[in-house]
N, C-alpha and C. Protein backbone atom coordinates (compact mmCIF):
# COMPACT_ATOMS: atom_id res chain seq x y z
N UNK A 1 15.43 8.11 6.31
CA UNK A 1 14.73 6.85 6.17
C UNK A 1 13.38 7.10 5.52
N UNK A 2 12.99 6.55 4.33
CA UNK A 2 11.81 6.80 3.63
C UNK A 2 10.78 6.28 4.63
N UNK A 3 9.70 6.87 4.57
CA UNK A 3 8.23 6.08 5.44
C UNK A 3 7.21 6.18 4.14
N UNK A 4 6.29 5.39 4.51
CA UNK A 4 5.21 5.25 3.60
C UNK A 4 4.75 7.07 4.23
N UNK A 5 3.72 7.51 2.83
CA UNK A 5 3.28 8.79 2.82
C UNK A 5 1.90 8.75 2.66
N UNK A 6 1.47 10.09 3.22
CA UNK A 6 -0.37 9.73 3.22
C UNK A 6 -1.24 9.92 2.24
N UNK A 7 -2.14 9.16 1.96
CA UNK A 7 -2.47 9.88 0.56
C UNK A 7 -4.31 9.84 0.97
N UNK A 8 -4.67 10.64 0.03
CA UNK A 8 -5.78 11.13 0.94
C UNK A 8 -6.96 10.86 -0.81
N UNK A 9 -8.28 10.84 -0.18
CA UNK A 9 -9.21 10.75 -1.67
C UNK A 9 -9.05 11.60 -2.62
N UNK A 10 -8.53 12.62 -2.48
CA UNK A 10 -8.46 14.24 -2.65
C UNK A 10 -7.02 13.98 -3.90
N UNK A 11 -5.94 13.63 -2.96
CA UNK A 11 -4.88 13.39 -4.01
C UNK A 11 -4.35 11.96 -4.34
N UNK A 12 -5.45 10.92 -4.12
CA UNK A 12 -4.82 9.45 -4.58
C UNK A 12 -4.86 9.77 -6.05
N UNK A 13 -5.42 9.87 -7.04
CA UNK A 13 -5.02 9.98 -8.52
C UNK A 13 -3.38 10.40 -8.96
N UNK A 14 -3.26 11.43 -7.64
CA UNK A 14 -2.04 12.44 -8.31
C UNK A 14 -0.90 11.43 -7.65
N UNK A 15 -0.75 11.10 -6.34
CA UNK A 15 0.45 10.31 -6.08
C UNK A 15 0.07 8.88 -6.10
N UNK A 16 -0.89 8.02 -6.75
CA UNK A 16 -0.85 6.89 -6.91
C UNK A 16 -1.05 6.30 -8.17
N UNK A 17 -2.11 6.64 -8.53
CA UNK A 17 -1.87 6.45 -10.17
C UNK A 17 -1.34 7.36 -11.19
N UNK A 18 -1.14 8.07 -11.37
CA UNK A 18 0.33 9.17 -12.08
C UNK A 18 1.20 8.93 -11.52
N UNK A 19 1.91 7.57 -10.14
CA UNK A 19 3.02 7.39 -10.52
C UNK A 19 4.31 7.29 -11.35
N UNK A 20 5.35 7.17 -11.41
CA UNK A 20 6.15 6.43 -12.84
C UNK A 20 6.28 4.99 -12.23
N UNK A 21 6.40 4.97 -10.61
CA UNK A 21 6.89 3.81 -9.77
C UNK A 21 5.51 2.90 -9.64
N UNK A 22 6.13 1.91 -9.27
CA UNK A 22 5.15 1.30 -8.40
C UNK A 22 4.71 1.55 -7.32
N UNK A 23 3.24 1.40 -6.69
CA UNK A 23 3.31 2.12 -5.60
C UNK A 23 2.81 0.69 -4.75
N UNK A 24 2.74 0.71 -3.28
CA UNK A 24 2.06 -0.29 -2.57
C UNK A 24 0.97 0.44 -1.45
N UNK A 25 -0.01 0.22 -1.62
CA UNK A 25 -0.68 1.09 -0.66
C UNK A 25 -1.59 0.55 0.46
N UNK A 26 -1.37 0.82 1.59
CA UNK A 26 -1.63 0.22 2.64
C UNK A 26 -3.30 0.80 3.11
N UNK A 27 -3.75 -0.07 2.66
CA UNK A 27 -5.58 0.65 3.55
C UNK A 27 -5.13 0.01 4.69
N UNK A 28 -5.96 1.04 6.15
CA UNK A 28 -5.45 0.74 7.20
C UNK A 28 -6.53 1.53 7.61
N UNK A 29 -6.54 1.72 9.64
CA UNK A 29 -7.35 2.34 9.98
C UNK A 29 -7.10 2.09 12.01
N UNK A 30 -7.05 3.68 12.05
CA UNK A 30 -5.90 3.61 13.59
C UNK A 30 -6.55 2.48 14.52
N UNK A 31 -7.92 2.31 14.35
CA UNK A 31 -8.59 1.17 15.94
C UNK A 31 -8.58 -0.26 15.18
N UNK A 32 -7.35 -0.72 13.92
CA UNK A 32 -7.05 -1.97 13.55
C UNK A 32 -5.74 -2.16 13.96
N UNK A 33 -5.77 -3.54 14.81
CA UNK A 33 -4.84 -3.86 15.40
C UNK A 33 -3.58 -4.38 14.15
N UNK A 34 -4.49 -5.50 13.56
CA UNK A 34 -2.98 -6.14 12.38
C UNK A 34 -2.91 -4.90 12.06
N UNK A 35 -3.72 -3.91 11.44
CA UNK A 35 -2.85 -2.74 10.75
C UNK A 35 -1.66 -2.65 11.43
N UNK A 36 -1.85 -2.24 12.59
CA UNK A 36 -0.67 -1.66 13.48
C UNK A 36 0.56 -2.79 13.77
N UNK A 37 0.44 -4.60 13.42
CA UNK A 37 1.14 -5.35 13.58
C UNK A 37 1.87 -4.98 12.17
N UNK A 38 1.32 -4.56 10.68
CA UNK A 38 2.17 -5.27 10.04
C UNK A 38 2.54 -3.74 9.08
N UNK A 39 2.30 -3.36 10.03
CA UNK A 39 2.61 -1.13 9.66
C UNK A 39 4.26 -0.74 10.02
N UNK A 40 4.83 -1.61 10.86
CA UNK A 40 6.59 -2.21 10.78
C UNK A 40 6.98 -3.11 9.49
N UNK A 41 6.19 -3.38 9.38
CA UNK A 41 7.10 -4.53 8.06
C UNK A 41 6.81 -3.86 6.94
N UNK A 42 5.84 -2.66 6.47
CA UNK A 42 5.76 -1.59 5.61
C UNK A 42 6.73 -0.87 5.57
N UNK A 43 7.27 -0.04 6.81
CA UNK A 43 8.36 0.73 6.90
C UNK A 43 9.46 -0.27 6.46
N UNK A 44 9.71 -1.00 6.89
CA UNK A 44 11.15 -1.88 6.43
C UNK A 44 11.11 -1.73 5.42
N UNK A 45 9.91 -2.46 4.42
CA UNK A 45 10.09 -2.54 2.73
C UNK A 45 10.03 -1.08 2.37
N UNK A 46 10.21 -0.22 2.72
CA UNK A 46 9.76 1.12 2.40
C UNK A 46 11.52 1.49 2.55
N UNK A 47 12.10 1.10 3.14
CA UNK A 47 13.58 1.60 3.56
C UNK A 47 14.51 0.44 2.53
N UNK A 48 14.12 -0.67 2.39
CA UNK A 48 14.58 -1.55 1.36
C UNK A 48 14.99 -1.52 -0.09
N UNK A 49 13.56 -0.62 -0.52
CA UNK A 49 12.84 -0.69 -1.52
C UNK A 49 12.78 0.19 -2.07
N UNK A 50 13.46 1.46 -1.67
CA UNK A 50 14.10 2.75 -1.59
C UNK A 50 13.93 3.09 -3.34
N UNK A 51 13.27 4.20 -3.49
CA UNK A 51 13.71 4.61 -4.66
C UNK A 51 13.57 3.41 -6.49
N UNK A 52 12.70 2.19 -5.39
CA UNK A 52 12.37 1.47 -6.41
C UNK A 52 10.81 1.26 -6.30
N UNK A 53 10.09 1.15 -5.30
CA UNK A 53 8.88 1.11 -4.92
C UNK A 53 8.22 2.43 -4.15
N UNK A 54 6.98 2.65 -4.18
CA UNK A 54 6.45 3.86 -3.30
C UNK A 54 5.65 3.12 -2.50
N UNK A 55 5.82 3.79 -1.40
CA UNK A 55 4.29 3.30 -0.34
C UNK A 55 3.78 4.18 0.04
N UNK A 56 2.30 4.06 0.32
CA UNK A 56 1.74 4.71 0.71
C UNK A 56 0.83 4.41 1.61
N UNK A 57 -0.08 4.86 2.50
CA UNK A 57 -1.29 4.69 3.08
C UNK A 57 -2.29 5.65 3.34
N UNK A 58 -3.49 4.82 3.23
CA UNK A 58 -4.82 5.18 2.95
C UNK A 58 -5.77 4.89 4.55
N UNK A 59 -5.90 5.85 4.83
CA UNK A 59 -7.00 5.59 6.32
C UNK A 59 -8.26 5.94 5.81
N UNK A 60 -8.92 4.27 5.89
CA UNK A 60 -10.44 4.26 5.47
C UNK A 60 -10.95 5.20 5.89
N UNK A 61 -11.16 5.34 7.41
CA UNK A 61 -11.94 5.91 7.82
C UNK A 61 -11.97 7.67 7.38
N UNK A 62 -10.97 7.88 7.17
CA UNK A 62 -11.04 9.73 6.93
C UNK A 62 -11.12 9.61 5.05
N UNK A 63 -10.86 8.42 4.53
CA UNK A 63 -11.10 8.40 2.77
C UNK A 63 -12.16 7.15 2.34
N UNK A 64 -12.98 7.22 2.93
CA UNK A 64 -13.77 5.65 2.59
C UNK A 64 -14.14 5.96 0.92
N UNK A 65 -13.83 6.79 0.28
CA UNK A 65 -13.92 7.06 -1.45
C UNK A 65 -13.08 5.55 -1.89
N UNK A 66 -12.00 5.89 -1.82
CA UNK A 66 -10.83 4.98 -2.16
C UNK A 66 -10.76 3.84 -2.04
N UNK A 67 -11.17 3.57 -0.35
CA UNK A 67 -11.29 2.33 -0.28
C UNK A 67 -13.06 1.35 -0.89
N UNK A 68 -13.94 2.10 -1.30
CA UNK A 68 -14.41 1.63 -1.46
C UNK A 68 -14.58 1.56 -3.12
N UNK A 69 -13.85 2.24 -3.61
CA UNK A 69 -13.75 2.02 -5.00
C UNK A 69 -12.90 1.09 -5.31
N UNK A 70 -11.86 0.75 -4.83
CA UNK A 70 -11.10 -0.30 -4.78
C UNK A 70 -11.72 -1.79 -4.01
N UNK A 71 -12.76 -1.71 -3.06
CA UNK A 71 -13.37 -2.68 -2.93
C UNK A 71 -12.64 -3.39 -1.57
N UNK A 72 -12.32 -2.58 -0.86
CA UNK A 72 -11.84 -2.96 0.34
C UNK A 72 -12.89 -3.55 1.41
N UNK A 73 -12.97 -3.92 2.12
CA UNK A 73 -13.71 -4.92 2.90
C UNK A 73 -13.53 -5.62 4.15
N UNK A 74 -11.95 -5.28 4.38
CA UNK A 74 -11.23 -5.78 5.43
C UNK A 74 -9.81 -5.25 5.21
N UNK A 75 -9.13 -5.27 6.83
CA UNK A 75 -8.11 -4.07 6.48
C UNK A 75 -7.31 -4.60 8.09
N UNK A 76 -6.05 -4.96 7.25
CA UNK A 76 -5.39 -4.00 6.20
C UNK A 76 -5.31 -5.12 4.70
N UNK A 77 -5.33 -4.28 3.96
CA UNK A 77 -5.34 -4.41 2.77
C UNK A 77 -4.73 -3.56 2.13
N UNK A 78 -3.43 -4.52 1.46
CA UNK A 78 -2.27 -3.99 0.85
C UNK A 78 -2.59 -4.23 -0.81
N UNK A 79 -2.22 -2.93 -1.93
CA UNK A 79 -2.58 -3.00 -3.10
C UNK A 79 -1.34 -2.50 -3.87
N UNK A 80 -1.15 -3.22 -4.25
CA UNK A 80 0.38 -2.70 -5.17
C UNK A 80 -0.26 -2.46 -6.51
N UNK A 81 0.23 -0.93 -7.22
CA UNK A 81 -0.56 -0.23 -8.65
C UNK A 81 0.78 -0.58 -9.22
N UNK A 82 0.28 -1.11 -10.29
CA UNK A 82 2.12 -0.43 -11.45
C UNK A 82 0.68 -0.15 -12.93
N UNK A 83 1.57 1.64 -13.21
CA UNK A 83 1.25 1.61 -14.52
C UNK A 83 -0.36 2.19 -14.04
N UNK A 84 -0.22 2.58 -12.84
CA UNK A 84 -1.64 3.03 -12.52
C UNK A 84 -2.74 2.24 -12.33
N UNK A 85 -2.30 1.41 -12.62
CA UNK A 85 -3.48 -0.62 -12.53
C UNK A 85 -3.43 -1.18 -10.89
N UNK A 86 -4.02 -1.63 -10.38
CA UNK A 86 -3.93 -2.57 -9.70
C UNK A 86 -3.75 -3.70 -10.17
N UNK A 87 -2.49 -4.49 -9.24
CA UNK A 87 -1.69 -5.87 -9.96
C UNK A 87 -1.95 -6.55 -9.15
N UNK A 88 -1.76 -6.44 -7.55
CA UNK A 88 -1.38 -7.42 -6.33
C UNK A 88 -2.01 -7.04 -5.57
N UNK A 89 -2.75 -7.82 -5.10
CA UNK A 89 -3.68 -7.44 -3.61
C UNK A 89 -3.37 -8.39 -2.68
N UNK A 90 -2.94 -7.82 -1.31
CA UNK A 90 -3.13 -8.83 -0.27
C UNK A 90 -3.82 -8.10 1.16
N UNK A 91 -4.25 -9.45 1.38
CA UNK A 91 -5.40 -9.23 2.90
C UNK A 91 -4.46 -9.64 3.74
N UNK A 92 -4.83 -8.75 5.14
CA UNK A 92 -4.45 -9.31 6.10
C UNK A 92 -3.19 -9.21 6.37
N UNK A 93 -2.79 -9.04 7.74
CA UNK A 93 -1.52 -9.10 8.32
C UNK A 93 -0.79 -10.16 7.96
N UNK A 94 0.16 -9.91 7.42
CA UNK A 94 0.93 -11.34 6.58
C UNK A 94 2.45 -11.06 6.98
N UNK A 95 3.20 -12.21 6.55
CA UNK A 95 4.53 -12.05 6.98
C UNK A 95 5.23 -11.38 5.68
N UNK A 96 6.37 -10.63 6.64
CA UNK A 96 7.28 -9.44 5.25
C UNK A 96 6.98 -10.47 4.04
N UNK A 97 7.82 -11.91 4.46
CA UNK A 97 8.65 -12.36 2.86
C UNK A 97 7.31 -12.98 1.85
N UNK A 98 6.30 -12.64 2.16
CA UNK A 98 5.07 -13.14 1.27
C UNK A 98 4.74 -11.60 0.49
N UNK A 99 5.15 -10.48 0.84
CA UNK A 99 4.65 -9.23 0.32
C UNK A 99 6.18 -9.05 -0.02
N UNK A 100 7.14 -8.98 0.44
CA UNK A 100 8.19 -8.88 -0.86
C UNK A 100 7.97 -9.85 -1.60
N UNK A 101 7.65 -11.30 -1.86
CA UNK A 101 7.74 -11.80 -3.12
C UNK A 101 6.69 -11.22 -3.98
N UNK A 102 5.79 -10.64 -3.54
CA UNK A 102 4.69 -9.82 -4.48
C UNK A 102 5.18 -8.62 -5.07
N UNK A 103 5.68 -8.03 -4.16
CA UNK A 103 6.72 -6.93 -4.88
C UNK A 103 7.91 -7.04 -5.83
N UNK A 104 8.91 -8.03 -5.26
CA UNK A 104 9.68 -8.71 -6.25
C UNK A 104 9.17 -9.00 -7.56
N UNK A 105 8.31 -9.66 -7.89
CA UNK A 105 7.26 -10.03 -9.04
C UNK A 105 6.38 -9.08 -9.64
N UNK A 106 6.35 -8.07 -9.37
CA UNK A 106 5.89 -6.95 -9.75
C UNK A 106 7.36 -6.13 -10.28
N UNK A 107 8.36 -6.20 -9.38
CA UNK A 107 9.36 -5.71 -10.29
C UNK A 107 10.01 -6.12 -11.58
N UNK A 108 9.76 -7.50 -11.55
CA UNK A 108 10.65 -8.32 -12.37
C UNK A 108 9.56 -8.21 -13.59
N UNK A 109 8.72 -7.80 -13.60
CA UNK A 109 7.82 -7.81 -15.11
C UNK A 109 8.15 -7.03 -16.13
């Protein structure tokens, strides 16, 4: 079963933007609760999405580089890259079928 993988300030360049895939990357941070509500509905799309999407996650607190170059502010905060770009950003603990249609739409381009 694929899980999202960790990616750290050190190697976000190498497994997030030198993707070929899309990636979705979860800023998060262990004493956030939605993190931890919507850190199940990551794994699902992560087992779904298999081999068509990457996930990953980013813990502010041990990489605040990343997240603050990206402009994070509140968390969790989900960022889908294609092409090494940021395309899709969403805040906040949200329900699966609002972040698969972001993903969906990111595939279909």
């Amino acid at each position: 079963m694929p899980k999202p993988f960790a990616v750290t300030d050190a190697d976000f360049q190498e497994k997030v933007i030198n993707s070929s895939n899309p990636v979705l990357v979860d800023f998060w941070a262990d004493w956030c609760t939605p993190c931890k509500m919507i850190a199940p509905i990551v794994d699902e799309l992560a087992e779904e999405l298999d081999g068509r999407v990457e996930f990953a996650k980013v813990d502010v607190d041990s990489n605040p580089e990343t997240a603050i170059s990206y402009g994070i502010r509140s968390i969790p905060a989900l960022i889908v890259f294609k092409d090494g770009k940021p395309v899709e950003q969403i805040i906040g603990a949200v329900p699966k079928d609002q972040i698969r249609k972001k993903l969906d739409a990111v595939l279909d381009e």
